[in-house]
Protein backbone atom coordinates (compact mmCIF):
# COMPACT_ATOMS: atom_id res chain seq x y z
CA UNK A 1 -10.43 2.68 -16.29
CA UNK A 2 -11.60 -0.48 -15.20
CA UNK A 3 -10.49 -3.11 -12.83
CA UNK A 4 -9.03 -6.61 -13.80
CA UNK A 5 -9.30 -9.41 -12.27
CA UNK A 6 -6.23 -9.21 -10.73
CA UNK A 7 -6.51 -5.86 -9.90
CA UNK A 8 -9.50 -6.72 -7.27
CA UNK A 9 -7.53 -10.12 -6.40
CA UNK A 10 -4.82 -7.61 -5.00
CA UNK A 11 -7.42 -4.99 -3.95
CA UNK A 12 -8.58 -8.35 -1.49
CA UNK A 13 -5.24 -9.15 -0.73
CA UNK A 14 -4.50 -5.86 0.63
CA UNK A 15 -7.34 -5.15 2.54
CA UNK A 16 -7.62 -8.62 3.68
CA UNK A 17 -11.10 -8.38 2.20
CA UNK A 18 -13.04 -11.10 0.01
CA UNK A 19 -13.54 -11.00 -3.63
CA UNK A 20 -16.89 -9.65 -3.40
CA UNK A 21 -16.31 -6.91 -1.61
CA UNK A 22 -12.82 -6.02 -3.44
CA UNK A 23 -15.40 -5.76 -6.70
CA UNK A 24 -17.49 -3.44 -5.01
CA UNK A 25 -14.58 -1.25 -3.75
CA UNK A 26 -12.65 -1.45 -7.51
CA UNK A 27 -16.31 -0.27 -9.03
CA UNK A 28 -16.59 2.60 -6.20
CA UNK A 29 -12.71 3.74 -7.17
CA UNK A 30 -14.13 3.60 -11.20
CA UNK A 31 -16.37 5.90 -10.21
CA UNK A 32 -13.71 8.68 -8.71
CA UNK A 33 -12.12 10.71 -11.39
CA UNK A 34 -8.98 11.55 -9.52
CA UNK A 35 -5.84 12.89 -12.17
CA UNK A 36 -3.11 10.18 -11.34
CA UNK A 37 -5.38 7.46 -12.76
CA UNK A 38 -4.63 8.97 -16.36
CA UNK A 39 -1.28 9.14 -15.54
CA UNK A 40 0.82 5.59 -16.69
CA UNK A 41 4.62 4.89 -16.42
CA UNK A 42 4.02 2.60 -19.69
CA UNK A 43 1.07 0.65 -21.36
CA UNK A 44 -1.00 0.07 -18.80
CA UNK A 45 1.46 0.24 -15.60
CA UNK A 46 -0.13 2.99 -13.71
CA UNK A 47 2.10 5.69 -11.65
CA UNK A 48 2.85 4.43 -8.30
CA UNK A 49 4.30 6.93 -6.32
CA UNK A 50 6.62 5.62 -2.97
CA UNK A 51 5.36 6.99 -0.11
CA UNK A 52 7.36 6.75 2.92
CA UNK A 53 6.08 7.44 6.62
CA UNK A 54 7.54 8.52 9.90
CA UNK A 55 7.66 6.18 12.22
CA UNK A 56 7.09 8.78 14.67
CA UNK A 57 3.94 9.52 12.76
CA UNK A 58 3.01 5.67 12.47
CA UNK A 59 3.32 5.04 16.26
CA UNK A 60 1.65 8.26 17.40
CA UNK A 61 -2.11 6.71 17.25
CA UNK A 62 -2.62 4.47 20.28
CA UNK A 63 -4.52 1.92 18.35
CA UNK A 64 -1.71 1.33 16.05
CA UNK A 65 0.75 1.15 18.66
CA UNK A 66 -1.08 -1.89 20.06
CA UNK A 67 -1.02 -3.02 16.42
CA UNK A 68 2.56 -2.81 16.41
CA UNK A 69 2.92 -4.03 20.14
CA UNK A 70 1.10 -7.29 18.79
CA UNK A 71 3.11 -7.74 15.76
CA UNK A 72 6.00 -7.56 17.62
CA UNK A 73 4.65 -10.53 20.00
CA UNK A 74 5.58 -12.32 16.90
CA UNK A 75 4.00 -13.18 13.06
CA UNK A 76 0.36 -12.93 12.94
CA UNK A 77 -2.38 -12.29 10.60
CA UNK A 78 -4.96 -9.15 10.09
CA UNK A 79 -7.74 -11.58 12.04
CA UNK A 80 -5.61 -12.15 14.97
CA UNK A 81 -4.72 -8.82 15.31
CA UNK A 82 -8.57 -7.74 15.21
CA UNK A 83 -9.72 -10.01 17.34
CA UNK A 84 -7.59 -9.15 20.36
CA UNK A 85 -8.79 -5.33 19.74
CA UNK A 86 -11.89 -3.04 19.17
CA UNK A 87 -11.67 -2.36 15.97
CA UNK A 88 -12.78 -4.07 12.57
CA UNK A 89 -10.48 -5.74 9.81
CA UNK A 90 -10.37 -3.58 7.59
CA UNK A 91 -9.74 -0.92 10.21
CA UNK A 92 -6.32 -3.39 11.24
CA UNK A 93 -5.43 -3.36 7.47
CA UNK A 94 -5.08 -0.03 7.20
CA UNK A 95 -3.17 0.55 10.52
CA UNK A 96 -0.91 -2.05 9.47
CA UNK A 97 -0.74 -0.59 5.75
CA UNK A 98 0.70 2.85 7.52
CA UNK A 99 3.55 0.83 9.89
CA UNK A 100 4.29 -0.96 6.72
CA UNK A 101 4.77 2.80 4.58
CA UNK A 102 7.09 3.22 7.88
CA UNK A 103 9.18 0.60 7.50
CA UNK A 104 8.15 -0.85 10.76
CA UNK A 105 6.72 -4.02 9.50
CA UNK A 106 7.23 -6.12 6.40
CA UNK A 107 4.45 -9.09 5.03
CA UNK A 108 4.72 -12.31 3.74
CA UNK A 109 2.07 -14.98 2.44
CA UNK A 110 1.37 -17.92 3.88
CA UNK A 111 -1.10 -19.60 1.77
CA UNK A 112 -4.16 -17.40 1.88
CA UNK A 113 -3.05 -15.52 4.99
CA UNK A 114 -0.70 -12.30 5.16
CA UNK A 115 1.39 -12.39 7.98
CA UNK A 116 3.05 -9.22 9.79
CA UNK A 117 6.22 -9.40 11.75
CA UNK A 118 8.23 -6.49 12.83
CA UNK A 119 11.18 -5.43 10.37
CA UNK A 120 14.52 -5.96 12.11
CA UNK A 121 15.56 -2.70 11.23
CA UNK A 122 12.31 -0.85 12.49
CA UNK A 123 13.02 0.62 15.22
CA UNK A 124 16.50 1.67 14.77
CA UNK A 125 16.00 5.12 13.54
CA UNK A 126 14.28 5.58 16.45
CA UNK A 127 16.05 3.91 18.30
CA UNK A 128 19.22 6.31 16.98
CA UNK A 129 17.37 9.50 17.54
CA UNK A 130 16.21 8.56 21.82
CA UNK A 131 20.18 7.88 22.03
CA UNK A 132 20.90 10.89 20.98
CA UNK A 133 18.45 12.76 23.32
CA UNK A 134 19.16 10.88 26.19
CA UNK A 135 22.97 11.46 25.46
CA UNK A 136 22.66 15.07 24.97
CA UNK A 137 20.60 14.96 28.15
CA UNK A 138 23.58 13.46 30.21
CA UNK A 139 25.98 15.42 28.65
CA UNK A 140 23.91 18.34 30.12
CA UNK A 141 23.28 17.13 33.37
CA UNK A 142 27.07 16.27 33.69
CA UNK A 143 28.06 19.84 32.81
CA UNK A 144 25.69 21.46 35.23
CA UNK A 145 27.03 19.05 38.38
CA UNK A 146 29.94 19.98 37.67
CA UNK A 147 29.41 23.79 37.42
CA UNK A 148 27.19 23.58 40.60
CA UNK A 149 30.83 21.26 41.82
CA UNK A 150 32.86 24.18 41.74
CA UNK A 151 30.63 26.49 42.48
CA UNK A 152 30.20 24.89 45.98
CA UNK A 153 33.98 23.82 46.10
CA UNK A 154 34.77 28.21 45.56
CA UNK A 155 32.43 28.72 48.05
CA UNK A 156 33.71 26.51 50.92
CA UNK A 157 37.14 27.91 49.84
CA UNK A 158 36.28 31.13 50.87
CA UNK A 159 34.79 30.13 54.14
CA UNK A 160 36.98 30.07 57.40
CA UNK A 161 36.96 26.34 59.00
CA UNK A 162 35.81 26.33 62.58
């Protein structure tokens, strides 16, 4: 199997890498004889299985949470992101690839440049599953001031005033 020109075009795109090195990376993956690049839905379409992340997962590295926490300052580009942090481009690419698999981000082009911004939607899973913790956590606090209520109240009720 070998890579078209659009398939290192996309490999570039995705990494936010140049052509060059998007050759190099498409002749490295040649190389690898892993099973699912036999495997073709039809023609030449190969097998693309969907993988989807958990956010929890996604946001658990700190690096990608200040990713994220940049993305969410508003739209901005794989160099932006890397040049406000330690770590490389490609490095940001792939962070941003797994918040993307998480549904926590969505891309669009701008002329040559990808830009992030956060999904709208993101965070409301999330966002669901703290409301239900902090609920249950009320409901459970509220249950045992009201048992230690009347277990005080019974108490003074047995006690003679002075």
């Amino acid at each position: 199997m070998h890579a078209s020109g659009s398939d290192i075009r996309r490999i570039g795109d995705l990494f936010d890498i140049d052509i060059d090195s998007a050759a190099r990376c498409a002749k490295a993956f040649d190389r690898i004889d892993l099973p699912h690049q036999r495997e073709c839905v039809s023609g030449n379409l190969p097998f693309m299985s969907a993988v989807m992340i958990d956010p929890w997962y996604a946001l658990a590295d700190p690096t990608r949470r200040r990713v994220f926490s940049r993305v969410a300052g508003g739209p901005c580009s794989v160099t932006e992101i890397a040049r406000e942090l330690p770590v490389s481009r490609p490095a940001v690419s792939q962070h941003l690839r797994v918040l993307l698999d998480a549904g926590l981000v969505d891309v669009r082009r701008q002329g040559r440049e990808r830009l992030y911004r956060p999904r709208h939607d993101g965070l409301a899973g999330l966002r669901r599953e703290l409301e239900s913790y902090w609920a249950q956590t009320l409901a459970t606090f509220k249950t045992l001031a009201e048992q230690t209520y009347q277990t005080d109240a019974t108490a003074q009720e047995g006690t003679p005033s002075r």
